[in-house]
C-alpha atoms as a PDB file:
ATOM      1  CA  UNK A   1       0.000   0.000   0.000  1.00  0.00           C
ATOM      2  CA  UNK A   2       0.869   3.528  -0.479  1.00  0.00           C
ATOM      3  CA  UNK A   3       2.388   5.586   2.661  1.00  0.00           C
ATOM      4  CA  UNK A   4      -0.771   7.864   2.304  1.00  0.00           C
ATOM      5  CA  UNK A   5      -3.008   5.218   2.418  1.00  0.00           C
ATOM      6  CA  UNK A   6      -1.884   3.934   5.586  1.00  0.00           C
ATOM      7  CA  UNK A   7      -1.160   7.167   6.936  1.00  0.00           C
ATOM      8  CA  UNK A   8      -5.425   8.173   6.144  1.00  0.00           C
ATOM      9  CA  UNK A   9      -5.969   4.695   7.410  1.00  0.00           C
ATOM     10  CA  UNK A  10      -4.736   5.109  11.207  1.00  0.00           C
ATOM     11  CA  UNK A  11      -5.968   9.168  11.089  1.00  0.00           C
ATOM     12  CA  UNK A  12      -9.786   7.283  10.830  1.00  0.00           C
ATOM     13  CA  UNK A  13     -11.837   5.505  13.738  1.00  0.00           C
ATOM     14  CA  UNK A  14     -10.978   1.885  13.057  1.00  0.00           C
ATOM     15  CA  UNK A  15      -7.493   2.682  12.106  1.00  0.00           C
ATOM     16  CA  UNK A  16      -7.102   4.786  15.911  1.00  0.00           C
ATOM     17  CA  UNK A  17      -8.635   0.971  17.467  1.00  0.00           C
ATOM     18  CA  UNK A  18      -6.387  -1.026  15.573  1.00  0.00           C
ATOM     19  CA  UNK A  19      -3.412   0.857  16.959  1.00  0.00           C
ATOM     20  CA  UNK A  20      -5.068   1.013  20.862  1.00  0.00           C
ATOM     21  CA  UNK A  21      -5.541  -2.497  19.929  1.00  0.00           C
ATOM     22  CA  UNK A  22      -2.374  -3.350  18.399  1.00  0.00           C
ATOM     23  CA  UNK A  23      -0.196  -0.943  20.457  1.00  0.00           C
ATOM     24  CA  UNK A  24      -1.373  -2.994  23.844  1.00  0.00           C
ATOM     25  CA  UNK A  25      -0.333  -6.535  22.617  1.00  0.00           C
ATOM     26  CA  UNK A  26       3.331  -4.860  21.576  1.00  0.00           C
ATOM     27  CA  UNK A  27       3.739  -3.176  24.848  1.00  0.00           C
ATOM     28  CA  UNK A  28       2.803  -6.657  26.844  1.00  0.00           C
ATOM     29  CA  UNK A  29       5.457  -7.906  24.848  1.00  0.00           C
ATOM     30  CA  UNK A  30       7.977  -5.524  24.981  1.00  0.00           C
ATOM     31  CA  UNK A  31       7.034  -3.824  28.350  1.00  0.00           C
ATOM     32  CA  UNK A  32      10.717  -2.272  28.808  1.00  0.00           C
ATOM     33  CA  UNK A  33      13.132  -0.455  26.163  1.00  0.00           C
ATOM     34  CA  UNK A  34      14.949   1.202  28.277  1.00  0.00           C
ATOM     35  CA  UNK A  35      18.597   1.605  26.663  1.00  0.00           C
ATOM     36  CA  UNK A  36      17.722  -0.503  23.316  1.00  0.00           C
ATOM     37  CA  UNK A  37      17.947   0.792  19.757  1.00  0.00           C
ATOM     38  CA  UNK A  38      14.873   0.063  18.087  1.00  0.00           C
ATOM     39  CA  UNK A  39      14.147  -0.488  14.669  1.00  0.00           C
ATOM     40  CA  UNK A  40      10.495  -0.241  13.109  1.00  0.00           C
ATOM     41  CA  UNK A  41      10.535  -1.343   9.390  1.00  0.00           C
ATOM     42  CA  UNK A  42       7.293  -0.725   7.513  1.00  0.00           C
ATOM     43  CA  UNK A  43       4.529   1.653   8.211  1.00  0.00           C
ATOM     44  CA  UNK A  44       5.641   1.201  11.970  1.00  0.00           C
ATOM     45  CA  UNK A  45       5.163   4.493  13.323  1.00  0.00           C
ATOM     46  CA  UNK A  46       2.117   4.358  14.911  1.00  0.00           C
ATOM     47  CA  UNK A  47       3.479   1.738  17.660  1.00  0.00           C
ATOM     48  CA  UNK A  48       6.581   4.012  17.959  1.00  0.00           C
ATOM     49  CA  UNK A  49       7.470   6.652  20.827  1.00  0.00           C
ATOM     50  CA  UNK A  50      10.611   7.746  20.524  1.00  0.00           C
ATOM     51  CA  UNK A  51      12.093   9.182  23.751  1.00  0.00           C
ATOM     52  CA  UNK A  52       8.973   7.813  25.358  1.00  0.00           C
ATOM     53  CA  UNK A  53       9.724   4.324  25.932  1.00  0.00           C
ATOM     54  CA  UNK A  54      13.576   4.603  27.273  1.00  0.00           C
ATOM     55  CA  UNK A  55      15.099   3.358  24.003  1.00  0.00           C
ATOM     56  CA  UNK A  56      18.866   4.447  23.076  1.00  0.00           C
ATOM     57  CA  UNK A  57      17.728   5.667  19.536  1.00  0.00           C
ATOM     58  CA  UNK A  58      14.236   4.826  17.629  1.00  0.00           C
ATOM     59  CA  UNK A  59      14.470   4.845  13.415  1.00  0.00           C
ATOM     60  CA  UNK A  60      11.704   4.112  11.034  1.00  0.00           C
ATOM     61  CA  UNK A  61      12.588   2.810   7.508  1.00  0.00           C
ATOM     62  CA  UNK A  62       9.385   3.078   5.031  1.00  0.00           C
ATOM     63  CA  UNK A  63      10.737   0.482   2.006  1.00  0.00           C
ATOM     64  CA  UNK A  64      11.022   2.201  -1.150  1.00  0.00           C
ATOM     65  CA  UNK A  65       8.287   0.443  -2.468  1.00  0.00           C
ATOM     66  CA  UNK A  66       5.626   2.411   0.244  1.00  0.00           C
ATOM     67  CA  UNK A  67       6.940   5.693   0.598  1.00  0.00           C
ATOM     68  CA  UNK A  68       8.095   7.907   3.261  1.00  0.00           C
ATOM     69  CA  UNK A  69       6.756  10.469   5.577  1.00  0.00           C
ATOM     70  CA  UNK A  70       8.359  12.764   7.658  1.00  0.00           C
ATOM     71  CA  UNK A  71       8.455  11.335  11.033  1.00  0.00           C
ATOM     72  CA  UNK A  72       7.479  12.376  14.086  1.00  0.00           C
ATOM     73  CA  UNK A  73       5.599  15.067  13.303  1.00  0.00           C
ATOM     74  CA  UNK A  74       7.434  17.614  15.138  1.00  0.00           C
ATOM     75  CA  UNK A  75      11.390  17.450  15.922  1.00  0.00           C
ATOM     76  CA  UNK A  76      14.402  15.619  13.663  1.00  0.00           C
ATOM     77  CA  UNK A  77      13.248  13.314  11.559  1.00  0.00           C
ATOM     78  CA  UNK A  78      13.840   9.682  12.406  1.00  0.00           C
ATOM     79  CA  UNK A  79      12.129   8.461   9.024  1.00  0.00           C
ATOM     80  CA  UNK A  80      14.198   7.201   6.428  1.00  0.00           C
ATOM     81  CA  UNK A  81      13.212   5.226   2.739  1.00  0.00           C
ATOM     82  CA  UNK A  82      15.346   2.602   1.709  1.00  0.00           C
ATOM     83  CA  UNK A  83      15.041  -0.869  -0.494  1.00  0.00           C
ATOM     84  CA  UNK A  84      14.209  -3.229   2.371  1.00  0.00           C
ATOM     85  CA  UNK A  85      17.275  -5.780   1.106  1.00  0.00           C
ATOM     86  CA  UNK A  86      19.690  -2.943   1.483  1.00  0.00           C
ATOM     87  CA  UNK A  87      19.053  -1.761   4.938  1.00  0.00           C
ATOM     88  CA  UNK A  88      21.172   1.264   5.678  1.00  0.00           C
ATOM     89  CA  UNK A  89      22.488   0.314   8.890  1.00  0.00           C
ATOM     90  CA  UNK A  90      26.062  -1.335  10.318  1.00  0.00           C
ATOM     91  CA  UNK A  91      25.747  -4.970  11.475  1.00  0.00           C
ATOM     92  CA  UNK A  92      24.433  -6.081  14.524  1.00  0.00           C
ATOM     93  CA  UNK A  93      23.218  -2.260  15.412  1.00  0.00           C
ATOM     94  CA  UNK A  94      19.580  -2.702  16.447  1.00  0.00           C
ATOM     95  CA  UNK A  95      18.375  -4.548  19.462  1.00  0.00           C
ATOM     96  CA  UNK A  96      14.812  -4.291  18.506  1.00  0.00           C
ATOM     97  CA  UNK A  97      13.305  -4.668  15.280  1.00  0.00           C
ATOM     98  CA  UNK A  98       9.161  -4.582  15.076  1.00  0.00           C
ATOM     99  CA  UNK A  99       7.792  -4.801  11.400  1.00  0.00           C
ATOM    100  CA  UNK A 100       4.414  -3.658  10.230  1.00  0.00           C
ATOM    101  CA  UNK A 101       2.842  -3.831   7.343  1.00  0.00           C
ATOM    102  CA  UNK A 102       6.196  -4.936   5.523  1.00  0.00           C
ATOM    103  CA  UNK A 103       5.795  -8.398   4.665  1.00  0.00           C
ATOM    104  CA  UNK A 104       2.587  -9.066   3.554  1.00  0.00           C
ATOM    105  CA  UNK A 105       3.577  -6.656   0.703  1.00  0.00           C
ATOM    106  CA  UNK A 106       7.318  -7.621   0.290  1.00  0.00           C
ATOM    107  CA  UNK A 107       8.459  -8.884  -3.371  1.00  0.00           C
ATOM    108  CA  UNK A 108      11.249 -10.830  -1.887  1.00  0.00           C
ATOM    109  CA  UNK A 109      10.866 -11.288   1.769  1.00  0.00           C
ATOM    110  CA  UNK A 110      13.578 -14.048   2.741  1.00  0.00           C
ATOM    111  CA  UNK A 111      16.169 -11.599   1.379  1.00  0.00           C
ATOM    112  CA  UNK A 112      14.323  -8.920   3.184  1.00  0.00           C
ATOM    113  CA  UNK A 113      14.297 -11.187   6.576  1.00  0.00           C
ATOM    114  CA  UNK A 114      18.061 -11.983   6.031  1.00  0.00           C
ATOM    115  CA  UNK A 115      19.039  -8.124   5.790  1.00  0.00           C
ATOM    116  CA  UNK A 116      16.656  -7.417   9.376  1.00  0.00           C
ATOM    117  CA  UNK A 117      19.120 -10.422  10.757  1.00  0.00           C
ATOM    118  CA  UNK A 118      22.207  -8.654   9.615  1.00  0.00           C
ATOM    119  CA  UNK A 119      21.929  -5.639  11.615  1.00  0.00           C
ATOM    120  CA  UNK A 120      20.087  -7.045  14.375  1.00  0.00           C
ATOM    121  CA  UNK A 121      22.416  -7.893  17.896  1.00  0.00           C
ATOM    122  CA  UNK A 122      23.419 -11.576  18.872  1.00  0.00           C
ATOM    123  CA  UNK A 123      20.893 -10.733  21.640  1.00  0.00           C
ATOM    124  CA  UNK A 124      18.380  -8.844  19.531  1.00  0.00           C
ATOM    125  CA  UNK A 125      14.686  -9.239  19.132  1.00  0.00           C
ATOM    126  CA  UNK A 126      12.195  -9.324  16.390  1.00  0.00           C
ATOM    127  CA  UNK A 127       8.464  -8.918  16.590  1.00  0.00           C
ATOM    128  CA  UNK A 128       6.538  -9.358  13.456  1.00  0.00           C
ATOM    129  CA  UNK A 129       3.130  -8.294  13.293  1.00  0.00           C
ATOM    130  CA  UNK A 130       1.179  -9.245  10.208  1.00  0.00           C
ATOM    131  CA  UNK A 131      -2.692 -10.101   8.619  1.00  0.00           C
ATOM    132  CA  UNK A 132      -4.064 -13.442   9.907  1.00  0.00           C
ATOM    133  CA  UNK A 133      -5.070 -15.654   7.012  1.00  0.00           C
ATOM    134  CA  UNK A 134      -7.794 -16.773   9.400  1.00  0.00           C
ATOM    135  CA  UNK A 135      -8.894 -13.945  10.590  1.00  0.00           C
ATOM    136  CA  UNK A 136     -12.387 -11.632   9.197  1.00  0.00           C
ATOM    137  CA  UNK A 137     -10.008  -8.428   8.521  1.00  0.00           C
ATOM    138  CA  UNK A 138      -7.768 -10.491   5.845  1.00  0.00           C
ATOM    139  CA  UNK A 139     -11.461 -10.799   4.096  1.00  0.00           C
ATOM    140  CA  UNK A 140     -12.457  -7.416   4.106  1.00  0.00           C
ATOM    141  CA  UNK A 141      -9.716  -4.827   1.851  1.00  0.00           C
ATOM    142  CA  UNK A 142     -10.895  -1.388   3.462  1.00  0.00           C
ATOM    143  CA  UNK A 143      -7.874  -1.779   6.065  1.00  0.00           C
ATOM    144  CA  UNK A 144      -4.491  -2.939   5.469  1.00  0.00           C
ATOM    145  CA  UNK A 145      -4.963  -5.696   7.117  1.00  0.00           C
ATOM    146  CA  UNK A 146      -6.743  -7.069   4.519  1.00  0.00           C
ATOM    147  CA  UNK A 147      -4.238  -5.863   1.884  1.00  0.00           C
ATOM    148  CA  UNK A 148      -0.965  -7.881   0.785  1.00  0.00           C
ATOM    149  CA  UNK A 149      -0.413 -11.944   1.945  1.00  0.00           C
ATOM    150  CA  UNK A 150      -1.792 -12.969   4.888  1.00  0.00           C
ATOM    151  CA  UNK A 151      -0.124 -15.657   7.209  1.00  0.00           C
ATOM    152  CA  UNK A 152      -1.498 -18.252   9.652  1.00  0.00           C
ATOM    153  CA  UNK A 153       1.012 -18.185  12.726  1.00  0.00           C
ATOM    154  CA  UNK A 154       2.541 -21.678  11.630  1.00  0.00           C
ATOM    155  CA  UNK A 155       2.905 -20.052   8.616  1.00  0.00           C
ATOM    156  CA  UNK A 156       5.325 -17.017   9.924  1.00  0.00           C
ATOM    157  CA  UNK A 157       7.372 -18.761  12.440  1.00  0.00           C
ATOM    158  CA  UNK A 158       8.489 -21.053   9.173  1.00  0.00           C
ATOM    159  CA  UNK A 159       9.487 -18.586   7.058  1.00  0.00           C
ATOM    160  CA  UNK A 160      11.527 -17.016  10.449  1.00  0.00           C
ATOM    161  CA  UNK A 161      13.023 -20.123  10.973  1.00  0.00           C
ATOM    162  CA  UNK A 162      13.647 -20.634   6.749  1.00  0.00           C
ATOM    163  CA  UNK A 163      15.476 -17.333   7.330  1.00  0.00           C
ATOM    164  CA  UNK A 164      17.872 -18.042  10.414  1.00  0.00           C
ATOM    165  CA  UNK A 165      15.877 -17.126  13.175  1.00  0.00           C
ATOM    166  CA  UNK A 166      14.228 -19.088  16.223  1.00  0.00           C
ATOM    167  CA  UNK A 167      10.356 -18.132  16.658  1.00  0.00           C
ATOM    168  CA  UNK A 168       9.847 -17.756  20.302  1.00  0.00           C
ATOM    169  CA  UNK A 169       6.144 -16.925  20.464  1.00  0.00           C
ATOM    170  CA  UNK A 170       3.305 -15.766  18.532  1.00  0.00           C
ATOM    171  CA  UNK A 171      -0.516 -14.181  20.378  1.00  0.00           C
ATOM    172  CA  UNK A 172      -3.130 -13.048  17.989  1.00  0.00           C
ATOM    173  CA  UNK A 173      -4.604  -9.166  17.823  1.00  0.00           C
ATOM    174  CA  UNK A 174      -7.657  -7.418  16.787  1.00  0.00           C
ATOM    175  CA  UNK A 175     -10.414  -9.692  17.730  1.00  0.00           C
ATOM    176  CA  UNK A 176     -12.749  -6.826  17.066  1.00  0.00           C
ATOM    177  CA  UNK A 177     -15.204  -7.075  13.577  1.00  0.00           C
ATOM    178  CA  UNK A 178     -13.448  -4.150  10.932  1.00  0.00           C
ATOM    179  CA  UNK A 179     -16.316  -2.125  11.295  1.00  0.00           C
ATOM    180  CA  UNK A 180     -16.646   1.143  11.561  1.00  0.00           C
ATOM    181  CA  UNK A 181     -18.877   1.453  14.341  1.00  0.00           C
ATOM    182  CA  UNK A 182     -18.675   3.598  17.783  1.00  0.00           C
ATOM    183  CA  UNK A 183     -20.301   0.700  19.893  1.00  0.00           C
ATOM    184  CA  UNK A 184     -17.364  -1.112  18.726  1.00  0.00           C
ATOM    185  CA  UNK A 185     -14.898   0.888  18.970  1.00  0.00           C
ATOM    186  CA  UNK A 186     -15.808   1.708  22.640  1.00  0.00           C
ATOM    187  CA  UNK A 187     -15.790  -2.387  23.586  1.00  0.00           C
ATOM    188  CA  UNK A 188     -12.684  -2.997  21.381  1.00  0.00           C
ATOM    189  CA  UNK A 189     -10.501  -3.439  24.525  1.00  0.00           C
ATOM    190  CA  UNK A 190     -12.784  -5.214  26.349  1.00  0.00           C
ATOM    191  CA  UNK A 191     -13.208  -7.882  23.181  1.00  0.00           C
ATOM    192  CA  UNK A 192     -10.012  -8.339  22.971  1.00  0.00           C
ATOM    193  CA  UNK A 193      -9.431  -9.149  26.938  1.00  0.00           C
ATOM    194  CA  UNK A 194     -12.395 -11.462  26.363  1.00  0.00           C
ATOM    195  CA  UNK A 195     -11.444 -13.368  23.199  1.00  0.00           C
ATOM    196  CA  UNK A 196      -7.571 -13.666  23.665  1.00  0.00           C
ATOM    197  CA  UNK A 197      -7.596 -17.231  25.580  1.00  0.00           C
ATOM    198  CA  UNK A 198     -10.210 -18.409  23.238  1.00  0.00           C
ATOM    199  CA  UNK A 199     -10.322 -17.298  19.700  1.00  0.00           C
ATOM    200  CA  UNK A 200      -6.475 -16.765  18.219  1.00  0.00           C
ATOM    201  CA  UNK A 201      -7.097 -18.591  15.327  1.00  0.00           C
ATOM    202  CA  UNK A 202      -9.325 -15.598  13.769  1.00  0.00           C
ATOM    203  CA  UNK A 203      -7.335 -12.583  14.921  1.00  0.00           C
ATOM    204  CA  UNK A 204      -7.499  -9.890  12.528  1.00  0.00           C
ATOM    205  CA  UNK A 205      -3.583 -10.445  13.090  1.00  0.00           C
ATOM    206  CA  UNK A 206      -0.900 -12.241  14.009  1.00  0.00           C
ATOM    207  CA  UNK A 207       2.504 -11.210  16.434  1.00  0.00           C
ATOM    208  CA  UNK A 208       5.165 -13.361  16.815  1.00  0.00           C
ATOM    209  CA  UNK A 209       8.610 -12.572  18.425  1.00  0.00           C
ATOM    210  CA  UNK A 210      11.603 -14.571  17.123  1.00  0.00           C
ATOM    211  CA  UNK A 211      15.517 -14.423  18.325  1.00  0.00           C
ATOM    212  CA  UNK A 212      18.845 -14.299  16.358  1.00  0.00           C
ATOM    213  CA  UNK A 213      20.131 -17.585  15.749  1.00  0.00           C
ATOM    214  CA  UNK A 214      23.491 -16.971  15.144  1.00  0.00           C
ATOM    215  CA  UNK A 215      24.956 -20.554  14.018  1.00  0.00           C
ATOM    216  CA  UNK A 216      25.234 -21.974  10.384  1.00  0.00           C
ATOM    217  CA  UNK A 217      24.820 -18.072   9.247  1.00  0.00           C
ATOM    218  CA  UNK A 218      25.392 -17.485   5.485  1.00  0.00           C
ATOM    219  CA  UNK A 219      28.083 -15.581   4.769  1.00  0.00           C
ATOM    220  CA  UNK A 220      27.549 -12.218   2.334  1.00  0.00           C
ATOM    221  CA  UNK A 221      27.796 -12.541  -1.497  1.00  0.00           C
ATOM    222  CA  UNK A 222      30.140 -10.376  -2.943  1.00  0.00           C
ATOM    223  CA  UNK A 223      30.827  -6.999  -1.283  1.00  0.00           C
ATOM    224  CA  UNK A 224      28.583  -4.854   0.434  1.00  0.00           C
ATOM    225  CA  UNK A 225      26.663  -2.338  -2.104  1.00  0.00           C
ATOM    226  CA  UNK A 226      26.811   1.523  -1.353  1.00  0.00           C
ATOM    227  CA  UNK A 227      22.646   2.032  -0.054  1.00  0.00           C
ATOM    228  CA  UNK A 228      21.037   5.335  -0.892  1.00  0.00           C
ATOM    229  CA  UNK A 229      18.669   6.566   2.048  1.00  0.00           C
ATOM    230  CA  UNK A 230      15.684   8.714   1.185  1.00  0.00           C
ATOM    231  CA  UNK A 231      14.783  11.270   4.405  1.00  0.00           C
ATOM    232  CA  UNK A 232      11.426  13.290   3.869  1.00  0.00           C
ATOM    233  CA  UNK A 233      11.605  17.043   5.102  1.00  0.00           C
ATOM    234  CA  UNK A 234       9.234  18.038   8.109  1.00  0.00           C
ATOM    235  CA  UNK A 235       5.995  17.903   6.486  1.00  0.00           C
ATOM    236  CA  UNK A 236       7.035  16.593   3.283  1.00  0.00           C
ATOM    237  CA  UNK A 237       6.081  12.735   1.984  1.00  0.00           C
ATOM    238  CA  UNK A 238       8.181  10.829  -0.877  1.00  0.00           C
ATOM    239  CA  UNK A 239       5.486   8.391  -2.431  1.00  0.00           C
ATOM    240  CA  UNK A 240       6.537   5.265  -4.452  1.00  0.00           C
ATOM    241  CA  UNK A 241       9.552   5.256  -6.974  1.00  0.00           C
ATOM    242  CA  UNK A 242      10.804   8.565  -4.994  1.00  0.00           C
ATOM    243  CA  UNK A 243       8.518  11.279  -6.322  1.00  0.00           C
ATOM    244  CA  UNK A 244       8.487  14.454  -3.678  1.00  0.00           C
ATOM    245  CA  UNK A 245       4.770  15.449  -3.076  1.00  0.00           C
ATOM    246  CA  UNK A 246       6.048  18.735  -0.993  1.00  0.00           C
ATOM    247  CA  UNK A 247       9.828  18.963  -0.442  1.00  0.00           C
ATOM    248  CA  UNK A 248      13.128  18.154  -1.929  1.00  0.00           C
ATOM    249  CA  UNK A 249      15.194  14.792  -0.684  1.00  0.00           C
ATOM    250  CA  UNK A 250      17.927  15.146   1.351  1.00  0.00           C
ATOM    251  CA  UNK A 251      20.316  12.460   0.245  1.00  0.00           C
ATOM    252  CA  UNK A 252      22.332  10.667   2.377  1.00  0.00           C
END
């Protein structure tokens, strides 16, 4: 999907639950940050707070594919757009890596995976979140959730594992109907507490969290490419193949 799709998505009411929604699971999850670098890769930002949840440093990459958005809305921008198997990072930098809405719509995800397990730490994390096969908002395409290739949780902790990393755990999310509806929208946390034990197998989506393996690792092909890094200006947004809707690039 386009960066302004998602962005208009999550400015909406069911876009504002998913994240409540969404944004609760991560943080039971990842309750502390304190010190880490974090890494969101996707459309990520909504389940981002940088300087809010103790991390070192917190960067969003858009893939060039997407688009990019200046990010957060007030302050230096953290937002970078870069081909998502050319990350633009030194090995082993990030502790934390969360993607969103990244690999449902990836060309070439194992490459993608194997370049988020380069510059991850021996000790580093990953949390995927992505659509549920299963689940009623992969049927409906109004959200993203029911854009891109959907996964059932056996489904994503194979590909991790396919792609050198050990799946630790997945939960499912957004139990709630994709309606637009305030009645639903007030009981959305409440659903949730209420389905979780029960009903993971139609989630709207799936979360699993997955460690570095660090034997039997590939080694690199060749040498290592120069990578161009696309940073939107504050207010500015680079769509898809690097048009500027409202500022010049900085390029770095």
């Amino acid at each position: 999907m386009d960066v302004l799709d998602l962005r208009d998505f999550y400015d909406e009411g069911l876009g504002r639950l998913a994240r409540t929604l969404l944004r609760r699971r991560i943080r039971h999850i990842w309750p502390d940050l304190k010190g880490e670098r974090v890494l969101g890769l996707g459309y990520a930002t909504p389940y981002l707070s940088p300087g809010e949840d103790g991390g070192e440093r917190t960067i969003a990459l858009m893939p060039a594919g997407q688009g990019v958005l200046h990010w957060p809305s007030e302050g230096r921008g953290l937002a970078v757009l870069a081909g998502e198997d050319e990350l633009p990072f030194p090995d082993l930098f990030f502790d934390r890596v969360l993607v969103v809405h990244a690999l449902e719509f990836s060309r070439d995800v194992r490459p993608a995976l194997r370049e988020i397990w380069r510059v991850m730490s021996e000790r580093g994390r990953l949390l995927v979140v992505a659509p549920n096969r299963r689940g009623i908002w992969a049927r409906f395409d109004h959200t993203p959730f029911g854009q891109g290739h959907p996964y059932t949780a056996r489904q994503l902790s194979a590909l991790l594992r396919d792609t050198m990393f050990a799946p630790l755990r997945a939960w499912g999310a957004l139990y709630v109907p994709p309606v637009r509806s305030r009645l639903v929208a007030g009981a959305g946390v409440a659903w949730e507490r209420m389905c979780e034990p029960w009903f993971d197998a139609v989630a709207g989506a799936v979360v699993v969290e997955a460690a570095k393996r660090i034997y039997a690792a590939e080694p690199a092909a060749g040498a290592r490419r120069r990578r161009r890094v696309f940073a939107a200006e504050p207010g500015g947004a680079v769509r898809r193949g690097g048009t500027n809707l409202a500022a010049p690039l900085r390029r770095g």
